[in-house]
N, C-alpha and C. Protein backbone atom coordinates (compact mmCIF):
# COMPACT_ATOMS: atom_id res chain seq x y z
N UNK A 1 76.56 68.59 98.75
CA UNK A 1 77.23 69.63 97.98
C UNK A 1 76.56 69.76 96.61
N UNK A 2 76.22 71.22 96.00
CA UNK A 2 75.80 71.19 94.76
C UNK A 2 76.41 70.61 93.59
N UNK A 3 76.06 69.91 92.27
CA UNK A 3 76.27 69.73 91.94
C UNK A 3 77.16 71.17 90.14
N UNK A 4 76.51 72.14 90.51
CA UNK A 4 76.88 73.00 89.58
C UNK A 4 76.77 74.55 91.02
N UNK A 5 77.97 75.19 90.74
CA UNK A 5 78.29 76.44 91.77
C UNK A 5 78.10 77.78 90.42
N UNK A 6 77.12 78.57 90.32
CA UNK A 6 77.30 79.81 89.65
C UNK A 6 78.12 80.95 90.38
N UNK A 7 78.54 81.62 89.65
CA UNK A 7 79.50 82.91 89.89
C UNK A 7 78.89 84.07 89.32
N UNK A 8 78.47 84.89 90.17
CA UNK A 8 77.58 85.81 89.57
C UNK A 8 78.80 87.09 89.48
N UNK A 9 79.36 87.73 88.41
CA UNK A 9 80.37 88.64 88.19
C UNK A 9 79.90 90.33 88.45
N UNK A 10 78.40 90.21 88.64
CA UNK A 10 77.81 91.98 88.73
C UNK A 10 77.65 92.56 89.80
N UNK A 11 78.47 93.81 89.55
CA UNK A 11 78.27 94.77 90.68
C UNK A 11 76.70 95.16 91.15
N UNK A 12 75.69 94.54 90.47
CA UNK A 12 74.23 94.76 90.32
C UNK A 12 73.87 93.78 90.64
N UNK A 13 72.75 94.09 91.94
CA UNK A 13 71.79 92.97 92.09
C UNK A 13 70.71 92.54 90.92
N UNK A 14 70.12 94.30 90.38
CA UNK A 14 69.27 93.59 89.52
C UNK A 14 70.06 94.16 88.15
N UNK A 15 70.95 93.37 87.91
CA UNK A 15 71.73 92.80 86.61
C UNK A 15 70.63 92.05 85.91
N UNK A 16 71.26 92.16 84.29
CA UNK A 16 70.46 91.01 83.51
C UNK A 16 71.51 89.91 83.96
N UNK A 17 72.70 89.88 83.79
CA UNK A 17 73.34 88.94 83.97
C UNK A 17 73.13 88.01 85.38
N UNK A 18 72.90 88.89 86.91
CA UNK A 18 72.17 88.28 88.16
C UNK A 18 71.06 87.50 87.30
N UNK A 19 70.05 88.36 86.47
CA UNK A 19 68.80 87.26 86.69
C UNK A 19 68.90 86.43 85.38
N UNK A 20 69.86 86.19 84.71
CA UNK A 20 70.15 85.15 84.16
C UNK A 20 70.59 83.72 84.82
N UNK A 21 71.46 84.08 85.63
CA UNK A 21 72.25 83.30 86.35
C UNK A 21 70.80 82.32 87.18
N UNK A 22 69.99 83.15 87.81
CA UNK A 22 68.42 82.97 88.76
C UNK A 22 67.86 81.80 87.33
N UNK A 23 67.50 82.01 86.21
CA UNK A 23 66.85 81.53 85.36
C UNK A 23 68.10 80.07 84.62
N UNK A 24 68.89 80.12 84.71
CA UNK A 24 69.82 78.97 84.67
C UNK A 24 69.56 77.80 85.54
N UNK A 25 69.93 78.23 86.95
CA UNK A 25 69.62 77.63 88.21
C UNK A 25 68.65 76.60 88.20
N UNK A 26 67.51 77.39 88.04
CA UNK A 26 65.93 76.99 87.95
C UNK A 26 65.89 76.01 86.75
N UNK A 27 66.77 76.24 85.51
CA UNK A 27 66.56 75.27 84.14
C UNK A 27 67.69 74.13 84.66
N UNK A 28 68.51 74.47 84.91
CA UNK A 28 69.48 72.97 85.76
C UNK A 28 68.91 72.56 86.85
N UNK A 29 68.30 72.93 87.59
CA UNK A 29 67.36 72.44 88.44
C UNK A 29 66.01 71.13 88.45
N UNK A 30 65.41 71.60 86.78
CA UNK A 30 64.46 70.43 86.41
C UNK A 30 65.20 69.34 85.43
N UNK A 31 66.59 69.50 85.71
CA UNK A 31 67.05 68.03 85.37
C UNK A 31 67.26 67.45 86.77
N UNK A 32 67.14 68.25 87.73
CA UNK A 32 67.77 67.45 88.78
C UNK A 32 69.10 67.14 89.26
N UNK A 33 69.62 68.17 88.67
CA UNK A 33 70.94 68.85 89.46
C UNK A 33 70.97 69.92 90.05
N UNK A 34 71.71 69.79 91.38
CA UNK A 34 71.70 70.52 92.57
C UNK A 34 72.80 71.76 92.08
N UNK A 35 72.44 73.35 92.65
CA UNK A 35 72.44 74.28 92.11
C UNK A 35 73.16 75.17 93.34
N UNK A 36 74.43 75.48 93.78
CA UNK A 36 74.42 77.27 94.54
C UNK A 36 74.92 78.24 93.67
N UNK A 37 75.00 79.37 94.39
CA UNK A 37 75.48 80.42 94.00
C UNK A 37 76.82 81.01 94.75
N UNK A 38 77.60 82.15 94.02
CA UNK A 38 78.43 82.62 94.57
C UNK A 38 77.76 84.21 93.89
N UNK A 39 77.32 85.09 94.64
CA UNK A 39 77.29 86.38 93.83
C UNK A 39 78.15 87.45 94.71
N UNK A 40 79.56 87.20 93.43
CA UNK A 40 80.68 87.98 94.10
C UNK A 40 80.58 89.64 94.94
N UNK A 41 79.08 90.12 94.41
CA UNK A 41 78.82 91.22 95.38
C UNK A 41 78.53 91.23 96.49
N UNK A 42 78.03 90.34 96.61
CA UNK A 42 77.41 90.10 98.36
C UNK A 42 78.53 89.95 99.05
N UNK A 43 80.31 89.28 98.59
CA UNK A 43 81.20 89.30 99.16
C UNK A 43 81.75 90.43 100.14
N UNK A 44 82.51 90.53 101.38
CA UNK A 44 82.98 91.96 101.59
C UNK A 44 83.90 92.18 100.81
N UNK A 45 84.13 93.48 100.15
CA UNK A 45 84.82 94.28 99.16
C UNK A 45 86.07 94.70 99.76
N UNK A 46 86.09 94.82 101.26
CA UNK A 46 87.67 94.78 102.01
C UNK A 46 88.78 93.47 101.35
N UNK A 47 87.64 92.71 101.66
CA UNK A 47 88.00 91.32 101.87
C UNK A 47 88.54 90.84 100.10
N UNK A 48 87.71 91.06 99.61
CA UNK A 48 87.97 90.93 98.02
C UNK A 48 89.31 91.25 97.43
N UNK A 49 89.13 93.25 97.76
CA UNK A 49 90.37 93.86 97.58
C UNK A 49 91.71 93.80 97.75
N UNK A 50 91.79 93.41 99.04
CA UNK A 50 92.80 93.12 100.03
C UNK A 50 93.23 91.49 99.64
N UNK A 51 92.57 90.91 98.92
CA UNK A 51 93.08 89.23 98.82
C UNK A 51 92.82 88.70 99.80
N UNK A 52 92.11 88.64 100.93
CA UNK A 52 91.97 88.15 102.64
C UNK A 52 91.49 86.45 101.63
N UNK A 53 91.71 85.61 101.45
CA UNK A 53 91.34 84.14 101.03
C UNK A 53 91.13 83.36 102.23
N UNK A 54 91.96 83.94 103.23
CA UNK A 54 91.46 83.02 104.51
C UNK A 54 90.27 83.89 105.22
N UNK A 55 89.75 84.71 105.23
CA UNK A 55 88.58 85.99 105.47
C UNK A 55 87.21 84.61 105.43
N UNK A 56 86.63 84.50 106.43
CA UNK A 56 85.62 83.22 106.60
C UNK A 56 84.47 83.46 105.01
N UNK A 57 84.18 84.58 104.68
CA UNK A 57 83.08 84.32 103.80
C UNK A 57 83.65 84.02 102.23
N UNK A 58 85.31 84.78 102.17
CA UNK A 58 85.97 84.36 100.68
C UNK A 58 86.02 83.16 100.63
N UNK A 59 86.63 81.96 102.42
CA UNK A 59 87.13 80.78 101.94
C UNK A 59 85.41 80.41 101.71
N UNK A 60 84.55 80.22 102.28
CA UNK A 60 83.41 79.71 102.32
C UNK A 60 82.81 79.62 100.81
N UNK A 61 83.21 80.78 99.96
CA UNK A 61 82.61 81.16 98.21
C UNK A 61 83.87 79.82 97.97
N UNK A 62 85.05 80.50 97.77
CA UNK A 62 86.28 79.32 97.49
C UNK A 62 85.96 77.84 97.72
N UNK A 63 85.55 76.90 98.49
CA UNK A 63 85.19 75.76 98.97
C UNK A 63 84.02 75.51 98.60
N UNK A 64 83.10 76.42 98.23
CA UNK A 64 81.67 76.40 97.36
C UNK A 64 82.45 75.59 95.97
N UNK A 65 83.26 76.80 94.99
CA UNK A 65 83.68 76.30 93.80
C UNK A 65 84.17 74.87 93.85
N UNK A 66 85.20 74.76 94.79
CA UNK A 66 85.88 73.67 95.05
C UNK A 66 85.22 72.27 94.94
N UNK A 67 84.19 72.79 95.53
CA UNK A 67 83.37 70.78 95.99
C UNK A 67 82.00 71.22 94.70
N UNK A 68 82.58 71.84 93.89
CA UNK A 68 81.22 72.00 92.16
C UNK A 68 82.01 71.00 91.79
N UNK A 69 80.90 70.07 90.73
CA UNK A 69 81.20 69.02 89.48
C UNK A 69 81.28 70.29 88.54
N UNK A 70 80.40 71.13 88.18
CA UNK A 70 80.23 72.39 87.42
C UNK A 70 80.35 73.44 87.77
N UNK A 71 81.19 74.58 86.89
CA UNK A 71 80.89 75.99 87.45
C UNK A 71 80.23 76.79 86.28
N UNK A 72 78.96 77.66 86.42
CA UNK A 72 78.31 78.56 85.09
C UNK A 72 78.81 80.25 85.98
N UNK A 73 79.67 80.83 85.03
CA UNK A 73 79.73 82.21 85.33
C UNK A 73 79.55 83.05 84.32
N UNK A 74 78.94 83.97 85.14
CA UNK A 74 78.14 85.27 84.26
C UNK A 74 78.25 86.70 84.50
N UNK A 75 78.69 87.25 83.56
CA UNK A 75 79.43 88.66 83.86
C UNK A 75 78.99 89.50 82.65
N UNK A 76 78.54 90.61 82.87
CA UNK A 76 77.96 91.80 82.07
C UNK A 76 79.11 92.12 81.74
N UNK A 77 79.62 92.77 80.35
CA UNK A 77 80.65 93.13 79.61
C UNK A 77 80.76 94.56 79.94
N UNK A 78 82.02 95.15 80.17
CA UNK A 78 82.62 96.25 79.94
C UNK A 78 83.55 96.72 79.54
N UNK A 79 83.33 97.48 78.48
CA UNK A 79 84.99 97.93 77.61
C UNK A 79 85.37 96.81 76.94
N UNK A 80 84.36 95.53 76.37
CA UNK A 80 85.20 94.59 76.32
C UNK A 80 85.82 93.41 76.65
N UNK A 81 85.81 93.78 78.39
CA UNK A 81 85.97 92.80 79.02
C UNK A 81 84.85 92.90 80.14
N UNK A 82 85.35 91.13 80.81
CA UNK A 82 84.90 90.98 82.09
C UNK A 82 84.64 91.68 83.14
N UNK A 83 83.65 91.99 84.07
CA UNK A 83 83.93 93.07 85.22
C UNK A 83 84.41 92.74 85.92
N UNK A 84 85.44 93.94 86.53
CA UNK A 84 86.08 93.93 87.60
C UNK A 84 85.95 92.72 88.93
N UNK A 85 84.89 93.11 89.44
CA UNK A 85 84.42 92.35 90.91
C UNK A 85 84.60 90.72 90.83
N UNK A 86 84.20 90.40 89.28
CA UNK A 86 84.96 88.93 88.90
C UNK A 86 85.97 88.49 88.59
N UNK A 87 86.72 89.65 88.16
CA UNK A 87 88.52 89.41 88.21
C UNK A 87 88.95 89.23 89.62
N UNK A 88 88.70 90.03 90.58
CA UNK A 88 89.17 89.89 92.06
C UNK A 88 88.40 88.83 92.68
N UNK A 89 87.74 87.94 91.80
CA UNK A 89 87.29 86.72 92.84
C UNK A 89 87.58 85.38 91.89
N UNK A 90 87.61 85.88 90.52
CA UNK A 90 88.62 84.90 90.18
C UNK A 90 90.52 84.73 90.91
N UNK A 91 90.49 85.77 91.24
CA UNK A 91 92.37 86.17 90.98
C UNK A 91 92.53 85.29 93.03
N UNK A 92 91.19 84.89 93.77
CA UNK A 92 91.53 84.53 94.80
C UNK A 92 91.31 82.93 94.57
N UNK A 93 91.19 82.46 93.55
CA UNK A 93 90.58 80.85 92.77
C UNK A 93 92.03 80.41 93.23
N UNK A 94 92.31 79.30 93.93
CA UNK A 94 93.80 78.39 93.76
C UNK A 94 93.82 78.08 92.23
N UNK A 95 95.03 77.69 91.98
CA UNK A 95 95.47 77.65 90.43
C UNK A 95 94.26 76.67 89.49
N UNK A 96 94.19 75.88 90.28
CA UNK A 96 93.71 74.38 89.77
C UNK A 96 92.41 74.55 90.17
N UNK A 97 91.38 75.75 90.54
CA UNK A 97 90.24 75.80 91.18
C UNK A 97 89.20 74.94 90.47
N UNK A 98 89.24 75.03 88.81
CA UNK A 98 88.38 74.82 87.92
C UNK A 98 88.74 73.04 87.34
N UNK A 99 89.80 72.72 87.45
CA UNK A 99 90.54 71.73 87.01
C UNK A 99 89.28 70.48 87.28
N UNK A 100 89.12 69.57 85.92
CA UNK A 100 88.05 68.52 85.89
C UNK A 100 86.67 69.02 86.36
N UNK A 101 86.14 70.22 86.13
CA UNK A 101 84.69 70.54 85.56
C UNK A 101 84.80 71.32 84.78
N UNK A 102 82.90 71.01 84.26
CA UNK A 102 82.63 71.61 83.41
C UNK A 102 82.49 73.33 83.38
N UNK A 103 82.78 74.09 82.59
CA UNK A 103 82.24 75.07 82.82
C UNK A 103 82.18 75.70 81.89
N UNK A 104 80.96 77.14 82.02
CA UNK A 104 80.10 77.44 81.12
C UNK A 104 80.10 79.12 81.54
N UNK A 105 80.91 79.65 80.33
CA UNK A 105 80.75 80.84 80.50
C UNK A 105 79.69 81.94 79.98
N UNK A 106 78.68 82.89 80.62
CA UNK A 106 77.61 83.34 80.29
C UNK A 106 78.13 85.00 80.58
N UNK A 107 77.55 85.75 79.20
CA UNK A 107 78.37 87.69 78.97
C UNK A 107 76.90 88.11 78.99
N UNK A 108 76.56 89.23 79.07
CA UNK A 108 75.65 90.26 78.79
C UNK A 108 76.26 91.37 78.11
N UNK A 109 75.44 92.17 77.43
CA UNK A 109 75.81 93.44 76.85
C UNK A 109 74.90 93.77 75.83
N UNK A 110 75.60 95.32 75.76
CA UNK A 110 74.46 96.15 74.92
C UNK A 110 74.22 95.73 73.56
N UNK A 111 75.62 95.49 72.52
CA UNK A 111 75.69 95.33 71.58
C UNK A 111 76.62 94.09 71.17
N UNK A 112 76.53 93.33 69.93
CA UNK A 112 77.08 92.84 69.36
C UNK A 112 78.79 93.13 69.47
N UNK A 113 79.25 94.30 69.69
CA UNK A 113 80.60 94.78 69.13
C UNK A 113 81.11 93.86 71.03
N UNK A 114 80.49 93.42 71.56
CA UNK A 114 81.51 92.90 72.37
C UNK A 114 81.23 91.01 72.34
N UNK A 115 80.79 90.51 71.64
CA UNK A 115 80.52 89.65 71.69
C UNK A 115 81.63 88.60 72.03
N UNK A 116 82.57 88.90 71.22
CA UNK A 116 84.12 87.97 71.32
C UNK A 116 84.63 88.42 72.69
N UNK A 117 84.45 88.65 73.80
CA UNK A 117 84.89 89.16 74.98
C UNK A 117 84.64 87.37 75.78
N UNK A 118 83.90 86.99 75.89
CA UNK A 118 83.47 85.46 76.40
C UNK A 118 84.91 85.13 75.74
N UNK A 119 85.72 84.69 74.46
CA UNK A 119 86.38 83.99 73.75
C UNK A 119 87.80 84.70 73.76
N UNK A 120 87.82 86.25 74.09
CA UNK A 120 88.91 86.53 74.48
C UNK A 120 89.76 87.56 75.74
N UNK A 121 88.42 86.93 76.08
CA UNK A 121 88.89 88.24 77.51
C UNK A 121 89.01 86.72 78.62
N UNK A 122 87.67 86.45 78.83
CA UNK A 122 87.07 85.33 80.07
C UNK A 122 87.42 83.84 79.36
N UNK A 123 87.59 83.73 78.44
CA UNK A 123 87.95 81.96 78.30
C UNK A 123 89.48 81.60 78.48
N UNK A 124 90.26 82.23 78.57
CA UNK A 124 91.92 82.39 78.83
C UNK A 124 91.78 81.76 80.22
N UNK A 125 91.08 83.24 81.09
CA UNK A 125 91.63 82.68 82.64
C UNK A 125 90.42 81.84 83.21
N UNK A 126 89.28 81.26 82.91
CA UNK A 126 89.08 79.86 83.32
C UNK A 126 89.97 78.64 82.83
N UNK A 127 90.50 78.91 81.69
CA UNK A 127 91.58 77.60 81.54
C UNK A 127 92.49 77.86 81.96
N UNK A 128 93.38 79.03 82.31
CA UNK A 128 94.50 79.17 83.46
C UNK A 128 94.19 78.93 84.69
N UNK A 129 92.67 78.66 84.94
CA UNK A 129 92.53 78.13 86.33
C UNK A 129 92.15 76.86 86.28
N UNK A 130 92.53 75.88 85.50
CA UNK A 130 92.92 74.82 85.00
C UNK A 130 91.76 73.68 84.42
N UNK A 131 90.35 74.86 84.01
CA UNK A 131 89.08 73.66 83.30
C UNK A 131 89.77 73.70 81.68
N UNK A 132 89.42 72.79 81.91
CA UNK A 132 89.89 71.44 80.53
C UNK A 132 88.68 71.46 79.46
N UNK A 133 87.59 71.70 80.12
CA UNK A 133 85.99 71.37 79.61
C UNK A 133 85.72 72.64 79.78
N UNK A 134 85.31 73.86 78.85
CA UNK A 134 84.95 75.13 78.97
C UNK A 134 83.58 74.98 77.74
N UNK A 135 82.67 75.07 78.00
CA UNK A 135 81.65 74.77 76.75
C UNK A 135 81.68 76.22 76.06
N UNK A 136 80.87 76.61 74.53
CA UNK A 136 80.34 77.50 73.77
C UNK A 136 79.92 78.50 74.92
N UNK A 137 80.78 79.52 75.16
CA UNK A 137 79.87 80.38 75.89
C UNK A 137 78.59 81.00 75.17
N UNK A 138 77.93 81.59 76.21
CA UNK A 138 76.16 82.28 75.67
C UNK A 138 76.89 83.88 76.01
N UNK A 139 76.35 84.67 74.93
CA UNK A 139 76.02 85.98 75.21
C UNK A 139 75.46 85.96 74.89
N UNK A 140 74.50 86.86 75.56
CA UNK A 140 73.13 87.80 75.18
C UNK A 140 73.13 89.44 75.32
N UNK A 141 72.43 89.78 74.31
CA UNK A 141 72.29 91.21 74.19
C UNK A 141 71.33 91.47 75.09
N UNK A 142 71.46 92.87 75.57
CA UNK A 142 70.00 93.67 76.20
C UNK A 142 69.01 93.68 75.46
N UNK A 143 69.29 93.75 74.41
CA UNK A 143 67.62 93.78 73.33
C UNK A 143 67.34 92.16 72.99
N UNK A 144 67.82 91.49 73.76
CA UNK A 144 67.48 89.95 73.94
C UNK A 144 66.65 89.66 74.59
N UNK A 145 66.41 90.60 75.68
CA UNK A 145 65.44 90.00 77.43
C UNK A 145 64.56 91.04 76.61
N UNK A 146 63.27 90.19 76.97
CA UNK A 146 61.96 91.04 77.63
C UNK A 146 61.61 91.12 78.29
N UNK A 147 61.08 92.48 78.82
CA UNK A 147 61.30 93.26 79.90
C UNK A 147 59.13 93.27 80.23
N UNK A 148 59.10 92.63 81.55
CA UNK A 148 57.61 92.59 81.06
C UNK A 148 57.24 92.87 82.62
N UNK A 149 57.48 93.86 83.75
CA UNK A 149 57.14 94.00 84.41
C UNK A 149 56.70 92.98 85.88
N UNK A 150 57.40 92.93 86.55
CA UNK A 150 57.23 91.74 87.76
C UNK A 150 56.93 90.52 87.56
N UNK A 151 57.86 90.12 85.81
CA UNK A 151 57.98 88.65 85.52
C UNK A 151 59.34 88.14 85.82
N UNK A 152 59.18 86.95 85.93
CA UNK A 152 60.65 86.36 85.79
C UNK A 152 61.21 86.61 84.69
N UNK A 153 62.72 86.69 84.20
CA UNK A 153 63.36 86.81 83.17
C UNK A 153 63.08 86.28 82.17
N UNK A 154 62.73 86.94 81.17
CA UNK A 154 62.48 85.82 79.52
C UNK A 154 63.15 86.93 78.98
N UNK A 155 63.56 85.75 77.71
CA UNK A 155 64.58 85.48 76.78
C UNK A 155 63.55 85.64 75.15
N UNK A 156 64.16 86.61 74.31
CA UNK A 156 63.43 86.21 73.10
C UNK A 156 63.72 84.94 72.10
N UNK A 157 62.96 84.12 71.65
CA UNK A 157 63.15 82.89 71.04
C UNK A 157 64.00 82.20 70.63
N UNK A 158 64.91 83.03 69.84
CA UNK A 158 66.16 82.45 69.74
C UNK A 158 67.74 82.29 70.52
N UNK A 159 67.18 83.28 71.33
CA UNK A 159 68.37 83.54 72.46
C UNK A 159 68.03 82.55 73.18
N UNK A 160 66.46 82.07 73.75
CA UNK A 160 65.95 81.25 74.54
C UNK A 160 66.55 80.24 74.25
N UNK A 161 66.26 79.59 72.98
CA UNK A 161 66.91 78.46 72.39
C UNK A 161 67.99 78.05 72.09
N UNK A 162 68.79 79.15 71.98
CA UNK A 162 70.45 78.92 71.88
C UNK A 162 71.03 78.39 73.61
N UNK A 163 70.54 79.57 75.15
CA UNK A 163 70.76 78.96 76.23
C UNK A 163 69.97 77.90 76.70
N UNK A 164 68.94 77.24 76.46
CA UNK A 164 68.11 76.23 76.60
C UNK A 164 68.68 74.83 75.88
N UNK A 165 69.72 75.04 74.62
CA UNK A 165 70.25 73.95 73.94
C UNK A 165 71.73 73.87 74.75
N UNK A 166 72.28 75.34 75.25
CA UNK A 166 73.36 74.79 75.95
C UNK A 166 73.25 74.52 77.70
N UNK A 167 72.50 74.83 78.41
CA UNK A 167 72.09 73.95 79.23
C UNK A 167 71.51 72.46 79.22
N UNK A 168 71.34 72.11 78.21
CA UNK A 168 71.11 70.83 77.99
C UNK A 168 72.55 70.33 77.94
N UNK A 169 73.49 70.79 77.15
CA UNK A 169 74.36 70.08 76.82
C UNK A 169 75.34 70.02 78.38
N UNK A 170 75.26 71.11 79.14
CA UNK A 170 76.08 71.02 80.62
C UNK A 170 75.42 69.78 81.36
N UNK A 171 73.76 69.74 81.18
CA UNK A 171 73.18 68.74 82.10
C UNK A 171 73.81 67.81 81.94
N UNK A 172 73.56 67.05 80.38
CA UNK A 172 74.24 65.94 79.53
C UNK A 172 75.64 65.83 80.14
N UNK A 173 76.71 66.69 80.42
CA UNK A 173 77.86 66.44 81.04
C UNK A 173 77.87 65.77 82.20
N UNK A 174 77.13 66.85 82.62
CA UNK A 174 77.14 66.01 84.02
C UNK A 174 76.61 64.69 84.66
N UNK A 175 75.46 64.50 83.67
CA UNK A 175 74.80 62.91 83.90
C UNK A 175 75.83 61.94 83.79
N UNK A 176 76.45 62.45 82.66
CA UNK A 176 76.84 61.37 82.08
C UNK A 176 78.16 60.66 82.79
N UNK A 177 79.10 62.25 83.59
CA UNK A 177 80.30 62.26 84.49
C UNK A 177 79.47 61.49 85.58
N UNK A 178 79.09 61.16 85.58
CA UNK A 178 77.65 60.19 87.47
C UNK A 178 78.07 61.28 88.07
């Protein structure tokens, strides 16, 4: 079982927030912690809508979270808040889904004016789903990524360094939890 489960919140495959989540993975990865994904789009959207939790591919995402030491979720901002497609896959989480890991919430967006959305939209209901341990979430702006044509995702220097210092600090959790 992985040791850290991401939650990818975008209705977009090629989201900045998707290929953030891809570039996380890969940096928790060369510590040598084991890495899946949940990218709530690939879910069926019947299945989502409808609440189906026993629906084989919801419980299968559900039991992903479940057996994480860590969860990192990442959701492009709208209006403010969280998107949609991650409210309906949070809202199928049992109460206690998050309860004793770490987790690490990651926003995208255009501008600064949503920045506090990580702190007051999305940090409420991961601790109503009962993590105890919620680290400094990361946002990043769009004028953060550079955009360099059939590269992997990069980050400009200081954005780099702000998620590069807090992935260290999730690794550090987790070493240290054995």
């Amino acid at each position: 079982m992985p040791s850290i489960v991401t939650i990818g919140g975008s209705p977009s495959a090629t989201s900045k927030s998707a290929a953030l989540l891809g570039l996380v993975r890969a940096r928790l990865e060369t510590f040598g912690i084991t890495t899946a994904g949940v990218n709530v789009r690939d879910l069926p959207a019947e299945d989502l809508l409808f609440a189906r939790s026993s629906a084989l591919t919801i419980a299968s995402a559900v039991e992903l979270v479940a057996s994480a030491r860590g969860v990192v979720v990442a959701t492009p901002i709208y209006k403010a808040a969280y998107s949609g497609i991650l409210k309906v896959f949070l809202d199928l989480l049992p109460q206690d889904a998050l309860a004793g890991k770490v987790v690490l919430p990651i926003a995208t967006g255009g501008s600064l004016a949503h920045m506090l959305a990580i702190d007051y939209a999305l940090r409420p209901v991961l601790s109503a789903l009962g993590s105890t341990h919620i680290l400094g979430g990361v946002y990043l702006q769009d004028s953060q990524f550079i955009n360099a044509p059939g590269a992997e995702v990069q980050l400009e220097g200081a954005a780099d360094d702000r998620l590069n210092s807090t992935i260290k600090q999730l690794a550090g959790l987790l070493t240290s939890r054995g």
